[in-house]
C-alpha atoms as a PDB file:
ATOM      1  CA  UNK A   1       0.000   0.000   0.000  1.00  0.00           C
ATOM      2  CA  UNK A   2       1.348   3.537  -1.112  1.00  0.00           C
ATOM      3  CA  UNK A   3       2.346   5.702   1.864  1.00  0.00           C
ATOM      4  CA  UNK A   4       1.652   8.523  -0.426  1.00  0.00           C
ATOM      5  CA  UNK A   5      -1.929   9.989  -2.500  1.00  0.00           C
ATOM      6  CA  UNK A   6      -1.410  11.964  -5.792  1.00  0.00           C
ATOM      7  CA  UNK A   7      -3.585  14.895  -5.422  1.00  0.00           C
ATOM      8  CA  UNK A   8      -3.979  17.355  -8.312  1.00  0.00           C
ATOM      9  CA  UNK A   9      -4.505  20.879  -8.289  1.00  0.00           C
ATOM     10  CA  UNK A  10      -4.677  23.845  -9.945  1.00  0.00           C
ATOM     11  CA  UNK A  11      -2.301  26.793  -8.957  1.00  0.00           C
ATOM     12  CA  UNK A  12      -1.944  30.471 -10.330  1.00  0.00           C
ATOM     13  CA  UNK A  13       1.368  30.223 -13.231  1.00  0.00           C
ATOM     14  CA  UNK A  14       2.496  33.145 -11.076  1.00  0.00           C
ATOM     15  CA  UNK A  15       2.765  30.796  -7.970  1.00  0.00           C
ATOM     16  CA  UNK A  16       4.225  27.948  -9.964  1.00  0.00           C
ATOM     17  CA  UNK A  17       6.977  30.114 -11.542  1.00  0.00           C
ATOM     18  CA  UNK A  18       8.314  31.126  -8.125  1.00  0.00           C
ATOM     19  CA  UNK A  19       7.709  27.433  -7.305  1.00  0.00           C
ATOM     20  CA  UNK A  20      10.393  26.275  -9.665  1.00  0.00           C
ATOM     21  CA  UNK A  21      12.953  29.166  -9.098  1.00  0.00           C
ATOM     22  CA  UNK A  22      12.875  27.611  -5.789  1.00  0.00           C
ATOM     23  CA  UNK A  23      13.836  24.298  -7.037  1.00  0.00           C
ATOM     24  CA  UNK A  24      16.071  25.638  -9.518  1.00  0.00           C
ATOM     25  CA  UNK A  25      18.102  27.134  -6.520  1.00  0.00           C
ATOM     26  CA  UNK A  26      17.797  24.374  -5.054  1.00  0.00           C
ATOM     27  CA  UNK A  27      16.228  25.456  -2.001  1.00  0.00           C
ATOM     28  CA  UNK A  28      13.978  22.195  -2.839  1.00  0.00           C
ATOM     29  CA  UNK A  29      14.155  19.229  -4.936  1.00  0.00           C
ATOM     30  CA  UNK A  30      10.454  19.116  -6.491  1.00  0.00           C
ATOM     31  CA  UNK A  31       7.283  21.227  -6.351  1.00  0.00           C
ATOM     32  CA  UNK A  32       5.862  18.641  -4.166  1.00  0.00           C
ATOM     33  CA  UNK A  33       8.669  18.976  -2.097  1.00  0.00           C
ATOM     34  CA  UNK A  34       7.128  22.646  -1.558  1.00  0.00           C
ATOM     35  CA  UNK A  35       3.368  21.684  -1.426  1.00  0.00           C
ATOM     36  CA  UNK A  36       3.889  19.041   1.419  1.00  0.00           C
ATOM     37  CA  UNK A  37       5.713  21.557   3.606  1.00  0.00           C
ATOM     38  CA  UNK A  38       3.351  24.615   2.856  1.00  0.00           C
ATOM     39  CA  UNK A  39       0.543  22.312   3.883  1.00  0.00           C
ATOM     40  CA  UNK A  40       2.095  21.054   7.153  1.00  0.00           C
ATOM     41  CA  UNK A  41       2.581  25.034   8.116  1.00  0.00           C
ATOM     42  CA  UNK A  42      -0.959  25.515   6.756  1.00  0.00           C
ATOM     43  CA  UNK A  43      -1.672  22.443   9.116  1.00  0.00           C
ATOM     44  CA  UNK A  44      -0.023  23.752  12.245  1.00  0.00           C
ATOM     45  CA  UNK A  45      -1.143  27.422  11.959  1.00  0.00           C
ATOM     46  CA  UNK A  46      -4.393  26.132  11.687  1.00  0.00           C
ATOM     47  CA  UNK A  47      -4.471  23.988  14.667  1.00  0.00           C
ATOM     48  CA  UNK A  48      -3.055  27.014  17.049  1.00  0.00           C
ATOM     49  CA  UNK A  49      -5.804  29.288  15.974  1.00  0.00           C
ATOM     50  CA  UNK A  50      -8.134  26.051  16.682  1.00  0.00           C
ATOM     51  CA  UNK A  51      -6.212  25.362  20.449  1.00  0.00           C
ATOM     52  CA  UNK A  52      -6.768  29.155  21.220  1.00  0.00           C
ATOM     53  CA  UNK A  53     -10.113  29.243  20.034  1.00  0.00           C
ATOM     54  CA  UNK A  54     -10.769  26.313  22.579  1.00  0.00           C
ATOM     55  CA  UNK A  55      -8.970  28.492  25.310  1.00  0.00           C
ATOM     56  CA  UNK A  56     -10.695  31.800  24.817  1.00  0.00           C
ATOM     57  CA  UNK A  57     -13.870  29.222  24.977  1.00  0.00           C
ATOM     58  CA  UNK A  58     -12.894  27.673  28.395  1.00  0.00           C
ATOM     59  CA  UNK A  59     -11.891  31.047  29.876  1.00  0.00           C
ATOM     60  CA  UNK A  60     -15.775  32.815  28.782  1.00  0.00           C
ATOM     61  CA  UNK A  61     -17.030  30.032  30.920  1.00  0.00           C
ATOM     62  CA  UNK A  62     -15.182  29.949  34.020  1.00  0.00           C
ATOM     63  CA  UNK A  63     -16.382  32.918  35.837  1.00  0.00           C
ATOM     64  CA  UNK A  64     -19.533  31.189  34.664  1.00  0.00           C
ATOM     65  CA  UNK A  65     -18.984  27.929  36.566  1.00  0.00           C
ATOM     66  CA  UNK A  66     -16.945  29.681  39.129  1.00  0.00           C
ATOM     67  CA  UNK A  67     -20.326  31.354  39.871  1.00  0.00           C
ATOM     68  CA  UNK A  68     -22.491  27.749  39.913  1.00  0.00           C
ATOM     69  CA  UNK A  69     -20.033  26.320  41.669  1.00  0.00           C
ATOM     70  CA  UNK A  70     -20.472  29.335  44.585  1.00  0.00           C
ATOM     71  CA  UNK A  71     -23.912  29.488  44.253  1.00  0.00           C
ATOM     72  CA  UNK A  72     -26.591  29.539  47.135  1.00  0.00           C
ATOM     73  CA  UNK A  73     -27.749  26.269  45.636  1.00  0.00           C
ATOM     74  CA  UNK A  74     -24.437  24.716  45.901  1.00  0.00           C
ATOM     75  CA  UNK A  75     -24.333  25.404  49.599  1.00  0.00           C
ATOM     76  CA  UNK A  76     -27.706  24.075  50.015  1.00  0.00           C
ATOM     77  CA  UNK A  77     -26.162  20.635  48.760  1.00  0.00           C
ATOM     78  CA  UNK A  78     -23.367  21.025  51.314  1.00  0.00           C
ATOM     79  CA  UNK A  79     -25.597  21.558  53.859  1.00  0.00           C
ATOM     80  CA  UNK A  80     -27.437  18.483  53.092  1.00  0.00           C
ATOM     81  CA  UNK A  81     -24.500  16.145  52.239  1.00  0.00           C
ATOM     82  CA  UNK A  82     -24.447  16.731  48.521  1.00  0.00           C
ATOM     83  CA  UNK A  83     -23.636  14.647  46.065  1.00  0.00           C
ATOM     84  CA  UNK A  84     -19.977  13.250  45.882  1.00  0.00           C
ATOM     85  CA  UNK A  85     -17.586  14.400  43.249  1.00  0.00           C
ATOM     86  CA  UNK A  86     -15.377  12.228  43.434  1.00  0.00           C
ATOM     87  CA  UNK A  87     -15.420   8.492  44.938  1.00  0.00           C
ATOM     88  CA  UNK A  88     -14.625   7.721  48.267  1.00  0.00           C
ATOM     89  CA  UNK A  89     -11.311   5.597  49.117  1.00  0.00           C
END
């Protein structure tokens, strides 16, 4: 089984022209050489904006939860025993 999938795509001449001065100096030995490492920072860039996305998500709902979680209601289940969080050893 091929560890690799030809993909084709269409890319501005403009684009392809600097493509090959790059491989012409070599900088890189093919155009796909260029592709696969464009779309691994494409990749990566794209999974930082996605990780702070999720933290700018978390931190709008903690002062949220932080207020539950010191809520007259919460006390009430103190008072009463509650429910456990966590198991007992």
């Amino acid at each position: 089984m091929a560890t690799t999938v030809k993909v084709s795509a269409r890319i501005p001449k403009g684009l392809v022209e600097k493509m090959d001065k790059l491989v012409e100096e070599g900088l890189y030995s093919s155009r796909s050489e260029i592709i696969k490492e464009a779309l691994r920072d494409f990749l990566l860039r794209r999974r930082v904006v996605e990780d702070f996305e999720l933290i700018e998500y978390l931190k709008s709902v903690e002062k949220i939860l932080k207020e539950d979680w010191e809520s007259e209601a919460d006390e009430y289940w103190d008072e009463i025993g509650g429910v456990a969080y966590e198991p007992k050893e």
